[in-house]
Structure formats: C-alpha cells, structure tokens
N, C-alpha and C. Protein backbone atom coordinates (compact mmCIF):
# COMPACT_ATOMS: atom_id res chain seq x y z
N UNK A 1 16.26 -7.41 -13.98
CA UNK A 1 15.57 -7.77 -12.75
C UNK A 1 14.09 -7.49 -12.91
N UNK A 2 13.21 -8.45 -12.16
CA UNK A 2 11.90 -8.11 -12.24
C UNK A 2 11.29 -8.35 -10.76
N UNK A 3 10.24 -7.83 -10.92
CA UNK A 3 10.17 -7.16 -9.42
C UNK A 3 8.35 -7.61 -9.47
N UNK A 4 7.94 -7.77 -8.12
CA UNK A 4 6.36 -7.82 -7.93
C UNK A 4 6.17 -6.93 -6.70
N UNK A 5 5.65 -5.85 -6.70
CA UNK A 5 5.60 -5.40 -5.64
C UNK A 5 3.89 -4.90 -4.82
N UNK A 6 3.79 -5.80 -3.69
CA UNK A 6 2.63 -5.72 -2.90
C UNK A 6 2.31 -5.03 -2.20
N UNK A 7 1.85 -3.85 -2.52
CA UNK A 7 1.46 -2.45 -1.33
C UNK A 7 0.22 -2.57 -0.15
N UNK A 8 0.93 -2.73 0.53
CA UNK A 8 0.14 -2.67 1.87
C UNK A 8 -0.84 -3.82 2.24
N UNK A 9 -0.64 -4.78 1.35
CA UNK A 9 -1.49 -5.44 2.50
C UNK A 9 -1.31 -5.96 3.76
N UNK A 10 -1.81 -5.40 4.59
CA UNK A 10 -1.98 -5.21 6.31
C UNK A 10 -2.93 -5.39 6.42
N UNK A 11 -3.01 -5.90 7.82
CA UNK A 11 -4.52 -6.76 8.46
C UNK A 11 -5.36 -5.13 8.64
N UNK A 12 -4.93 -3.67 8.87
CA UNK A 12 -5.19 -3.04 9.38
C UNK A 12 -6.02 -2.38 7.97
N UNK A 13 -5.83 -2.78 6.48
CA UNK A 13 -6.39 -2.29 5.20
C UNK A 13 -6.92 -3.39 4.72
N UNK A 14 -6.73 -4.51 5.87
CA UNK A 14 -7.67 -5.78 4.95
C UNK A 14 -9.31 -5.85 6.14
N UNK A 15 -8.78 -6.23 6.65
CA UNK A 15 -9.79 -6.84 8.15
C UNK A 15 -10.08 -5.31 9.39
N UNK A 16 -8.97 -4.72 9.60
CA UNK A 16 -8.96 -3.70 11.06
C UNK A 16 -9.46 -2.52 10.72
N UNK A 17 -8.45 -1.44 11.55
CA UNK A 17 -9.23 -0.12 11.31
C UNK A 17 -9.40 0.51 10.43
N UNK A 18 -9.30 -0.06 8.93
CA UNK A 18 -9.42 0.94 7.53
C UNK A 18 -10.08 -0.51 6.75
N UNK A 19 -10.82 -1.52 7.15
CA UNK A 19 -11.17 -2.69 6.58
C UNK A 19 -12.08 -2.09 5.03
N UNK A 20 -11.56 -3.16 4.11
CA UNK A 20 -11.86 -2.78 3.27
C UNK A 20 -12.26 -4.09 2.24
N UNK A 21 -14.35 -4.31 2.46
CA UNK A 21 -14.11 -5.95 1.39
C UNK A 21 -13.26 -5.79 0.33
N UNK A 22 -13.55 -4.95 -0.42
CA UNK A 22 -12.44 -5.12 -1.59
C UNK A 22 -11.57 -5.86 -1.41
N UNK A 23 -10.32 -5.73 -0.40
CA UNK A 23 -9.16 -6.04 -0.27
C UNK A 23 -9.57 -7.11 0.08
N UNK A 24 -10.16 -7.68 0.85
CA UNK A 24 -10.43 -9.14 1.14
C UNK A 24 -10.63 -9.93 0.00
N UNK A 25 -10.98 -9.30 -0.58
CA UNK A 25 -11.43 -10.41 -2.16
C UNK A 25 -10.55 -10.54 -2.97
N UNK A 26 -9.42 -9.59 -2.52
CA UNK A 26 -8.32 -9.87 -3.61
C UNK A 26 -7.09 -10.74 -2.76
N UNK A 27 -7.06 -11.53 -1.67
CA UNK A 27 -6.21 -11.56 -1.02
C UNK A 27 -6.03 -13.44 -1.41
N UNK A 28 -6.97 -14.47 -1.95
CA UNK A 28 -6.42 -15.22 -2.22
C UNK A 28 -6.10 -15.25 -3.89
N UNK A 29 -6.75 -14.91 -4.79
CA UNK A 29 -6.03 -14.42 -6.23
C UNK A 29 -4.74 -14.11 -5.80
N UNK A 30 -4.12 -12.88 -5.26
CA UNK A 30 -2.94 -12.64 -5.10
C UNK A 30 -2.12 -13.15 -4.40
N UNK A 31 -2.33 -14.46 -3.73
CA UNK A 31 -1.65 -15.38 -2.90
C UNK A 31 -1.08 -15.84 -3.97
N UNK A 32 -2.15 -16.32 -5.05
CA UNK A 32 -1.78 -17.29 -6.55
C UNK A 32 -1.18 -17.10 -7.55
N UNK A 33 -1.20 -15.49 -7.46
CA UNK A 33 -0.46 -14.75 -8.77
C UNK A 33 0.96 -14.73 -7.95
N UNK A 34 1.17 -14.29 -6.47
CA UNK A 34 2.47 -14.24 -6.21
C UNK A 34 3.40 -15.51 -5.98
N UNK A 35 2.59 -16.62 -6.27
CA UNK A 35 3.10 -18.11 -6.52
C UNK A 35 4.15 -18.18 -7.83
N UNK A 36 3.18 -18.06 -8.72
CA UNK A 36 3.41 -18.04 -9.86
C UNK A 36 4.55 -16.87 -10.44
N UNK A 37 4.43 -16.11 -9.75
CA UNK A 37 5.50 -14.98 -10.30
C UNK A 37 6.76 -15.21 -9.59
N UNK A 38 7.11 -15.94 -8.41
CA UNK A 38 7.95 -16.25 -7.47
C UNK A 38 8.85 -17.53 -8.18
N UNK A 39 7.67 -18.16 -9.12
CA UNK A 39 8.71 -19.64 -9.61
C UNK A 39 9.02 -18.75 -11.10
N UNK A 40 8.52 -17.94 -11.84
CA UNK A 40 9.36 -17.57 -12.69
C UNK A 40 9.84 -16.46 -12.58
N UNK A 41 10.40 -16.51 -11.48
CA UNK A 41 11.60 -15.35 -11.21
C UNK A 41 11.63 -13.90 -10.64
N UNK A 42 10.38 -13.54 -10.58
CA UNK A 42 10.31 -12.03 -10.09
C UNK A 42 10.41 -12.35 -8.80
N UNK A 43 11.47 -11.00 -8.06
CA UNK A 43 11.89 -10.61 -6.95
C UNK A 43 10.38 -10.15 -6.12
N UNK A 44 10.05 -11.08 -5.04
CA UNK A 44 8.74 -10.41 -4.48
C UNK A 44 9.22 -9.39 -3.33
N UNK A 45 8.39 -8.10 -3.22
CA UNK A 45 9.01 -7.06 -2.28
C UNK A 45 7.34 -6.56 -1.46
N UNK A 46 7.27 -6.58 -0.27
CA UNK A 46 6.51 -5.81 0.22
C UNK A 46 6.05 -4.85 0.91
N UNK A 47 5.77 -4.01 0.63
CA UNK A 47 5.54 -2.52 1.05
C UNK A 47 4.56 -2.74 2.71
N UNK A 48 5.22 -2.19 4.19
CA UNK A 48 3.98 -1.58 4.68
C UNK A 48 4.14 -0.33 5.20
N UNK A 49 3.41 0.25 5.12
CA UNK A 49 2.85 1.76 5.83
C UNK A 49 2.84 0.83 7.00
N UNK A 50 3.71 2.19 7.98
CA UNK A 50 4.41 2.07 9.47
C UNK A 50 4.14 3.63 10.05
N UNK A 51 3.16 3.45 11.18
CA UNK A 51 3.23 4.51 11.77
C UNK A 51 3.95 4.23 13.23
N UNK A 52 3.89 5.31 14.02
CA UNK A 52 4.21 5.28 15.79
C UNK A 52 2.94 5.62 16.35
N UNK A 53 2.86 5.37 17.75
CA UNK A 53 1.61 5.48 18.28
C UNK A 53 1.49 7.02 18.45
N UNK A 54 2.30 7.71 18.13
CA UNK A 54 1.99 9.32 18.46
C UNK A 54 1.15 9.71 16.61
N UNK A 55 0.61 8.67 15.89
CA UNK A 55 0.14 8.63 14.24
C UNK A 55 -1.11 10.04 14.43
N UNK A 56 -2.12 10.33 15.11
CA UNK A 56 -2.87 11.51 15.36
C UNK A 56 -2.37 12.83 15.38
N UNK A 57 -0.75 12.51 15.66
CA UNK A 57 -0.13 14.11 15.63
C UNK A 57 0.06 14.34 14.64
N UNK A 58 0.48 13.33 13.52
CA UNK A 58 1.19 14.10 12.41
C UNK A 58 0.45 14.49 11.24
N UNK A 59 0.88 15.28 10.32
CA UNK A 59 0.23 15.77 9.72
C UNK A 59 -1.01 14.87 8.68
N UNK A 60 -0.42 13.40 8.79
CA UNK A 60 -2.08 12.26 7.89
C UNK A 60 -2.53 12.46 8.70
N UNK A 61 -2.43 11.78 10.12
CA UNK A 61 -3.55 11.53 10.97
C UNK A 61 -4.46 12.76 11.21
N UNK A 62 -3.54 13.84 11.03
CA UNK A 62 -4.55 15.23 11.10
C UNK A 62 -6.30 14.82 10.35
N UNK A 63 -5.29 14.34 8.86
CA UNK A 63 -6.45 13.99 8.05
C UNK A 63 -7.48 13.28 8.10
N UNK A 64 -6.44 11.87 8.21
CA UNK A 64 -7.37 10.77 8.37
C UNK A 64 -7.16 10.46 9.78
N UNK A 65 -7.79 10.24 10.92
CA UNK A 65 -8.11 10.92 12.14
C UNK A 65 -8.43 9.42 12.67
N UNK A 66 -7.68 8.19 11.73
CA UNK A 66 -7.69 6.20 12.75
C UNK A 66 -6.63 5.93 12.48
N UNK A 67 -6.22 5.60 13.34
CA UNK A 67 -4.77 5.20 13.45
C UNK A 67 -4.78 4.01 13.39
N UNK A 68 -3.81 3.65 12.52
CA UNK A 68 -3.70 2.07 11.71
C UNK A 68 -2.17 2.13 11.45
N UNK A 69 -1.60 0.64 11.28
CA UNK A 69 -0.30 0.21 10.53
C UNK A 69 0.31 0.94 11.50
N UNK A 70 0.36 0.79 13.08
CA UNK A 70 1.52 1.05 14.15
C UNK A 70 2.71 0.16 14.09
N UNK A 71 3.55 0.06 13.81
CA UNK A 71 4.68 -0.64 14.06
C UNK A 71 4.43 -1.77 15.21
N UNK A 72 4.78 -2.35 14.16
CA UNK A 72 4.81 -4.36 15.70
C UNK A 72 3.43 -4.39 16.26
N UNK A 73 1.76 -3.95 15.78
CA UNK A 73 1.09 -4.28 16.18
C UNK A 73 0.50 -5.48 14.85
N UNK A 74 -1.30 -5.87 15.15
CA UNK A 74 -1.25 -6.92 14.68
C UNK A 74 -1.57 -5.94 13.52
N UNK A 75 -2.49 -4.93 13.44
CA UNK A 75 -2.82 -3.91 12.17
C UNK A 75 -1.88 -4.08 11.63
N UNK A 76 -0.30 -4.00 11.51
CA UNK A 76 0.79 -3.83 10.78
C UNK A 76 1.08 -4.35 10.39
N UNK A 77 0.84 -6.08 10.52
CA UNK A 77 1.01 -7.28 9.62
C UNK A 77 0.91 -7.49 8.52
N UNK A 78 1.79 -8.58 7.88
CA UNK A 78 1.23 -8.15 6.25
C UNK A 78 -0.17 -9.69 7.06
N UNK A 79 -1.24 -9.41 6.08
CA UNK A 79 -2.51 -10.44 5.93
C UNK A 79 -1.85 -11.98 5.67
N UNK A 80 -2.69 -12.82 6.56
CA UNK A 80 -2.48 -14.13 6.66
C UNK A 80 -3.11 -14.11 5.13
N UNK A 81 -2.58 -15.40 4.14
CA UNK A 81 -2.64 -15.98 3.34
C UNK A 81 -1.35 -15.52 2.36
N UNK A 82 -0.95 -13.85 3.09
CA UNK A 82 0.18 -13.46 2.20
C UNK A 82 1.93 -13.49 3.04
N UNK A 83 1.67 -13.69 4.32
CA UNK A 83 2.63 -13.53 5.32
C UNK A 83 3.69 -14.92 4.92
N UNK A 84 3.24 -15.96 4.56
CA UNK A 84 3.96 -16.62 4.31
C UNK A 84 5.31 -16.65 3.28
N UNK A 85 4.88 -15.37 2.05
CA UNK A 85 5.64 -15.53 1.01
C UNK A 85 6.83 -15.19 2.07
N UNK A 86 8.08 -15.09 0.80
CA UNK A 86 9.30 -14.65 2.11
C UNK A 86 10.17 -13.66 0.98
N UNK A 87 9.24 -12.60 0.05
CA UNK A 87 9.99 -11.61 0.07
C UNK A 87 10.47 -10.41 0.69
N UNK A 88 10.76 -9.76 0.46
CA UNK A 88 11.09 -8.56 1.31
C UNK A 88 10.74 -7.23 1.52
N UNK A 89 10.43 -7.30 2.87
CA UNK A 89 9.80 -5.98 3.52
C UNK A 89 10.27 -4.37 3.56
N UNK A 90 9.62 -3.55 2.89
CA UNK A 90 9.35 -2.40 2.56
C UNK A 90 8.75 -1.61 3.94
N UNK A 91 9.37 -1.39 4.92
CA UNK A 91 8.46 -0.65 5.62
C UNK A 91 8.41 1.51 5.13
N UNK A 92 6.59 1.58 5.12
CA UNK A 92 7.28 3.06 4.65
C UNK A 92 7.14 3.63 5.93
N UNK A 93 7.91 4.95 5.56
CA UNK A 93 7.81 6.01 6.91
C UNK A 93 6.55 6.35 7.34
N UNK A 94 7.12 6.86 7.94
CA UNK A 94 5.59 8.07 9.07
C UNK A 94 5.01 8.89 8.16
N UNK A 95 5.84 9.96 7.77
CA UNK A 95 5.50 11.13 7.15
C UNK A 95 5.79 10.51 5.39
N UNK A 96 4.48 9.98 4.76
CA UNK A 96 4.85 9.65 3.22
C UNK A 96 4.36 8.39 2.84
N UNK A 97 4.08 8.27 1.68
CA UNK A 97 3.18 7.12 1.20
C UNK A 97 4.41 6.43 0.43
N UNK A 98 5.38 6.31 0.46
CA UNK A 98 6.61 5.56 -0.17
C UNK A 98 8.16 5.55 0.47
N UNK A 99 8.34 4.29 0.83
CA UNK A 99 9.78 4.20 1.48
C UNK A 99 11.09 3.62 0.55
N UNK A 100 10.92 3.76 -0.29
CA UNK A 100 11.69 3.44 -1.76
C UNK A 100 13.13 3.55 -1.58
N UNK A 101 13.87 4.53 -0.39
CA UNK A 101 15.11 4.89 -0.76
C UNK A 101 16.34 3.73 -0.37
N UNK A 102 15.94 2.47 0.15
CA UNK A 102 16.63 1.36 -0.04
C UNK A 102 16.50 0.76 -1.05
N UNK A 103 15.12 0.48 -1.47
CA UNK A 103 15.41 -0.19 -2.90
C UNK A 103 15.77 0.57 -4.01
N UNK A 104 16.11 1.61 -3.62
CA UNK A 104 16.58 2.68 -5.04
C UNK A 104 17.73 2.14 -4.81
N UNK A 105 18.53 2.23 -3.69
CA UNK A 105 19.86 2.32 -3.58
C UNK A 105 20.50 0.82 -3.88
N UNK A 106 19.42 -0.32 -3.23
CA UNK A 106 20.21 -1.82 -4.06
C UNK A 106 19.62 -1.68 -5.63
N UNK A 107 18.61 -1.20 -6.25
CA UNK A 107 18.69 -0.82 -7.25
C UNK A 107 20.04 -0.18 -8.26
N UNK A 108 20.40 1.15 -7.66
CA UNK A 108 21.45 1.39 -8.44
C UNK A 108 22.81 0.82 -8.50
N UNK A 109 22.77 0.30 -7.54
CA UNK A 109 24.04 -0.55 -6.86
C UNK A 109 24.14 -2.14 -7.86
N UNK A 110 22.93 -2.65 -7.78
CA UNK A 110 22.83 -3.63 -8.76
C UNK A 110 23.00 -3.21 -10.58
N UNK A 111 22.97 -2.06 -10.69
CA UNK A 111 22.82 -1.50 -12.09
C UNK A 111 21.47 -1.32 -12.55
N UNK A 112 20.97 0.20 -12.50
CA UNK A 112 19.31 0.17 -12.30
C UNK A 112 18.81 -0.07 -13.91
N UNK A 113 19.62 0.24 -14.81
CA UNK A 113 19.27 -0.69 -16.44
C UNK A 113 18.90 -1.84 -15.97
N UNK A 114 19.35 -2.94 -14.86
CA UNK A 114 18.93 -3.71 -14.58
C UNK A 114 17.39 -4.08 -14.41
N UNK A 115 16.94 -3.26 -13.81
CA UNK A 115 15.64 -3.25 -13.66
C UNK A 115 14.96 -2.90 -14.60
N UNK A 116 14.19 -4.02 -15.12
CA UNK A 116 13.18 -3.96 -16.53
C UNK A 116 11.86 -3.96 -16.73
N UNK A 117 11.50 -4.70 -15.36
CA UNK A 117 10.04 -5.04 -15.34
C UNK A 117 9.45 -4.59 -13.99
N UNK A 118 8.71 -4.05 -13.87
CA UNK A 118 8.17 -3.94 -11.98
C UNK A 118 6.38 -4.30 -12.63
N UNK A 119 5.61 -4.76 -11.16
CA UNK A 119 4.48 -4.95 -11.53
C UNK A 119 3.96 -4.64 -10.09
N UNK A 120 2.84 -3.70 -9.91
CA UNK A 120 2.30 -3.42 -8.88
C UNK A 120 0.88 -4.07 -8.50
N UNK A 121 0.90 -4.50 -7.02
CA UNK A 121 -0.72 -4.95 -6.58
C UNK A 121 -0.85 -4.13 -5.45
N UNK A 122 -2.19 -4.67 -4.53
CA UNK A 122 -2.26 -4.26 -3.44
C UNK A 122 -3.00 -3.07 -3.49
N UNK A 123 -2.82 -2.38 -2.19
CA UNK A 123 -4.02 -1.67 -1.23
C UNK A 123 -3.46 -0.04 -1.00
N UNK A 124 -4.23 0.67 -0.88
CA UNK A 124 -5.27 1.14 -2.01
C UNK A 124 -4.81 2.03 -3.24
N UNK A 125 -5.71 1.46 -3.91
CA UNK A 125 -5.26 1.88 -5.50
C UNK A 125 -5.19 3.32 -5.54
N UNK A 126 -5.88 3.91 -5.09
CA UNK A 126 -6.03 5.81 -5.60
C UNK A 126 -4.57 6.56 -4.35
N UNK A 127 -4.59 5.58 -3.40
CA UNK A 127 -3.61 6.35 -2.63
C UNK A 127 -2.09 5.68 -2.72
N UNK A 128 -1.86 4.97 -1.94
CA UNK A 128 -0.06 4.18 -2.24
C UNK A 128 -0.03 3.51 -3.29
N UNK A 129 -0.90 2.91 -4.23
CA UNK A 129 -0.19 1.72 -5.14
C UNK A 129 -0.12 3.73 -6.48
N UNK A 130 -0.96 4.16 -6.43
CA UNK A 130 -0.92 5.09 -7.48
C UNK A 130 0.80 5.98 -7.25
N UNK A 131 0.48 6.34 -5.71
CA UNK A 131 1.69 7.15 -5.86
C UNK A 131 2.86 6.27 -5.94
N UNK A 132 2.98 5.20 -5.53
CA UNK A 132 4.19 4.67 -5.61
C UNK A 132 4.56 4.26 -7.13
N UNK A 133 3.73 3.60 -7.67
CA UNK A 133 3.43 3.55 -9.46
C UNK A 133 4.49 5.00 -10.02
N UNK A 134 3.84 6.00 -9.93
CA UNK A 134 4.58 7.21 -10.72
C UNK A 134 5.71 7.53 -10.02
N UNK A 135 5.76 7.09 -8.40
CA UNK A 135 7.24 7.21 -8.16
C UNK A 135 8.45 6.90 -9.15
N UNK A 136 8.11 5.37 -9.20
CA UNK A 136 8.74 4.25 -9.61
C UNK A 136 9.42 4.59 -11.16
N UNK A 137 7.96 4.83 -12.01
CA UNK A 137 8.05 5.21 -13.08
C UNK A 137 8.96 6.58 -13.44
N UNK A 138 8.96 8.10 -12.41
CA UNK A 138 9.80 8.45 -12.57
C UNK A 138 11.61 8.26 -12.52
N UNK A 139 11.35 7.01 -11.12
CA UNK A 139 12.84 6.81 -10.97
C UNK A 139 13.52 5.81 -11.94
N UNK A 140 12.22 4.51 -12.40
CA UNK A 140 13.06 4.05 -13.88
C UNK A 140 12.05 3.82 -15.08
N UNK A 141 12.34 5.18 -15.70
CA UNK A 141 11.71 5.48 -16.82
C UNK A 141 12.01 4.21 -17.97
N UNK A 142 12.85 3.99 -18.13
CA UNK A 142 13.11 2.71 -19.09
C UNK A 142 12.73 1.48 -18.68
N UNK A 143 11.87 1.31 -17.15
CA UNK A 143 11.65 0.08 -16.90
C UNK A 143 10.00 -0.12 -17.09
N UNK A 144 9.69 -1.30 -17.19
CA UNK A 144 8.08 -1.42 -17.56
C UNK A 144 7.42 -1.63 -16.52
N UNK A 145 6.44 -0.38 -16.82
CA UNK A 145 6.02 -0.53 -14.81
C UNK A 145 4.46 -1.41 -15.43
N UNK A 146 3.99 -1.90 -14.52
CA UNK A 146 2.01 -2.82 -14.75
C UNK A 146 1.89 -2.32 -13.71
N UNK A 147 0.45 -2.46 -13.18
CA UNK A 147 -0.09 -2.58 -12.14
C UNK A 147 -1.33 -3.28 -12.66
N UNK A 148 -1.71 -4.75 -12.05
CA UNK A 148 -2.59 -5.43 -12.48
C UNK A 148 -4.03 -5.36 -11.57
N UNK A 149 -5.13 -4.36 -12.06
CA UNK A 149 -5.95 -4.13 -11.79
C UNK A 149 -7.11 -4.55 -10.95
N UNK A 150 -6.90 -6.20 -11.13
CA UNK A 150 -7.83 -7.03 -10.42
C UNK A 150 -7.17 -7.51 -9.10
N UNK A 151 -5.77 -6.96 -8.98
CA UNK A 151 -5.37 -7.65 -8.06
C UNK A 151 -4.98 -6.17 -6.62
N UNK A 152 -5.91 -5.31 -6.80
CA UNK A 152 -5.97 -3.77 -6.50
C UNK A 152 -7.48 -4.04 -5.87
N UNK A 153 -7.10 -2.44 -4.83
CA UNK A 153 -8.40 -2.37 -4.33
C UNK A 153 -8.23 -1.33 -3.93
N UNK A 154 -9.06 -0.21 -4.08
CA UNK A 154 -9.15 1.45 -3.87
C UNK A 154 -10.22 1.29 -2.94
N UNK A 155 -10.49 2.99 -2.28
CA UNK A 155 -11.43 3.27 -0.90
C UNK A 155 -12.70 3.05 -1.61
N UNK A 156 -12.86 3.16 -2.70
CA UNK A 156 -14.14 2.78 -3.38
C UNK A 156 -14.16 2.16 -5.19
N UNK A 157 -15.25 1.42 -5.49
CA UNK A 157 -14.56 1.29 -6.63
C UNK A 157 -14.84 1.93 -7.63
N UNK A 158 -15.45 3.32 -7.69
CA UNK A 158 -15.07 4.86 -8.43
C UNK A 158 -13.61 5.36 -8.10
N UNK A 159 -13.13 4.97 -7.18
CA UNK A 159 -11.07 5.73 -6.87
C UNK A 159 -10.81 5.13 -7.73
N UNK A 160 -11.10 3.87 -7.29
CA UNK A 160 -9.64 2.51 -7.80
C UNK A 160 -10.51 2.64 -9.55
N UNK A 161 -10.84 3.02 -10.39
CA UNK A 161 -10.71 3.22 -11.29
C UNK A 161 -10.47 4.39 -11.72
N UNK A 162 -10.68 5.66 -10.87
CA UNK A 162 -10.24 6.92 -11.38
C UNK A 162 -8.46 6.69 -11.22
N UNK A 163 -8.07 5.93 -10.43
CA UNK A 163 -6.74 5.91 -10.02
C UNK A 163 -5.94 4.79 -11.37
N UNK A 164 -6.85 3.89 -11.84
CA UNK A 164 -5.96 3.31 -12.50
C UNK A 164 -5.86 3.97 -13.91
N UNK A 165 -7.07 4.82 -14.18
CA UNK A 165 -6.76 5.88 -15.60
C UNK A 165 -5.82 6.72 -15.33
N UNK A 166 -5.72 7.28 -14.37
CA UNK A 166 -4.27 8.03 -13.93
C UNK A 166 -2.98 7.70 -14.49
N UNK A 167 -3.00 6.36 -13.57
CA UNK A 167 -2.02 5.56 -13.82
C UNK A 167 -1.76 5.21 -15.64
N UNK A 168 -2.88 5.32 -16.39
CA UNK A 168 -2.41 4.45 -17.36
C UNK A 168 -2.72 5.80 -18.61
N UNK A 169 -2.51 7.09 -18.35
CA UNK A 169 -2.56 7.93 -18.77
C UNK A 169 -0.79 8.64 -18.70
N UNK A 170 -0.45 8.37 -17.51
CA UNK A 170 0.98 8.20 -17.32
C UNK A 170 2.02 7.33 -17.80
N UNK A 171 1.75 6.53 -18.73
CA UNK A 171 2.25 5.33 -19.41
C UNK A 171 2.41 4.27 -18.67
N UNK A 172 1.98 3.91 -17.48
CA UNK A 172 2.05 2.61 -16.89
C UNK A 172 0.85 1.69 -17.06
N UNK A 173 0.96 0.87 -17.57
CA UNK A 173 0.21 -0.88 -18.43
C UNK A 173 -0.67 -1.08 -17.20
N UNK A 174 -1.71 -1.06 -17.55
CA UNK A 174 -2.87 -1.77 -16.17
C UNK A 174 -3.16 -3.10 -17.22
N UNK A 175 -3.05 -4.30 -16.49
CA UNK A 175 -3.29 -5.49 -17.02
C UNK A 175 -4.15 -5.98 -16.14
C-alpha cells in the first residue's frame, strides 16, 4: 500500500487565524502532485487538527493563545483547490498533533508489511508534518517514509528547514 498524506491544510493554516503565505504557495503544486499520485495509485488521506470551542482552555491554546481548526467551522476546512480530492479524512484530537489510531488499526488489519511507501506534505513542517513523519516512521519502520519538501510549509522558512534536517537525520527521504 502507498499512501500520500496531507497535513493540515485548513483554510485556518492557509488564509485564517494562523495564515501563512507559504502555505498558499504551495496549495496549487499540491493540487497537481495529488492528481498525479491518485492515478498511480497512492491512497490519498487527510489529516485535520480539530479543536472545540472551549480550544483556550487546554493545555496548546495555553500556548498558542488563537484558536483555529474548531470543528465544522470554515477555519476547519480542508482549502479550496484541495477539498475536492475525495480521500480520506484524518481528523486529529484536541489534546495532540496526530490522530493516527484508525489508520494504524486499518493498517494492521490490512497487514501493516503492507504498507511500503507513505509520503508526507502539508502544513506546518516543524510542527505536525515533523511529528507525524517520526510517528509514522516509528510505527512502520520497514516502510519508506518521504516528505517532499516543496510541497511543505513551516511558521518560517528557518523551521521548515530546521524541521526537514530533523526529519532526514531520522532516516526519512526529503525529496
């Protein structure tokens, strides 16, 4: 199985309350790459960060202090030019930058040797595409994780390259 997986793009990390040009500039490239990866076969999956409107109480919002990616608002959307694909939605929790434990579970269920290839895009590089990357990579070490660099966008672009040496210091392929 091969997998493309799109972290976060939401109107609320493209355009709204965490707007970020970066991400705007990567949003029709990755319309085109997820074309292309869709007719030869990779499973498209998309990740969003889902908060509740109580997001200020918990312990991010402590941090980061704007509340974005509320459930069923328009912030929470995945971004027009990408809403159309029709893979499947990843919503993550409240508390955590990765909601993985369904696709672990049709993962193992399918036979997780199965899974050979994963390739990561999307928003933002130093925070969810990184942690979810080494998630991934710990849960299938025998599978070939990418994350294709140009199709990424970190809070600045000193993260999103400190984040993709991370990443590729950890054995995952930045292409």
């Amino acid at each position: 199985m091969k997998f493309v997986i799109t972290v976060d793009m939401q109107n609320d990390f493209v355009t709204g309350s965490l707007a970020n040009k970066d991400a705007q500039k990567i949003v029709q490239p990755l319309a085109e790459y997820l074309r292309k990866a869709e007719a030869e076969g990779y499973k498209l999956i998309f990740t969003q960060d889902t908060h509740s409107e109580d997001y200020l109480n918990t312990p991010e919002g402590k941090k980061l202090p704007v509340p974005h990616c509320v459930k069923d608002t328009e912030g929470w959307k995945i971004v027009p030019g990408l809403v159309e694909f029709s893979g499947e939605r990843v919503e993550k929790p409240v508390f955590g930058y990765s909601g993985w434990e369904n696709f672990f579970k049709c993962a193992y269920n399918a036979g997780a040797d199965e899974v050979n290839e994963i390739v990561l895009t999307g928003v933002c590089t130093d925070i969810c595409v990184v942690s979810n990357a080494l998630l991934l990579k710990a849960v299938f070490p025998a599978a070939d994780i990418k994350v294709i660099g140009n199709l990424c966008a970190g809070l600045t672009p000193e993260k999103h390259r400190a984040a993709l040496d991370v990443m590729s210091s950890c054995q995952i392929d930045i292409i």
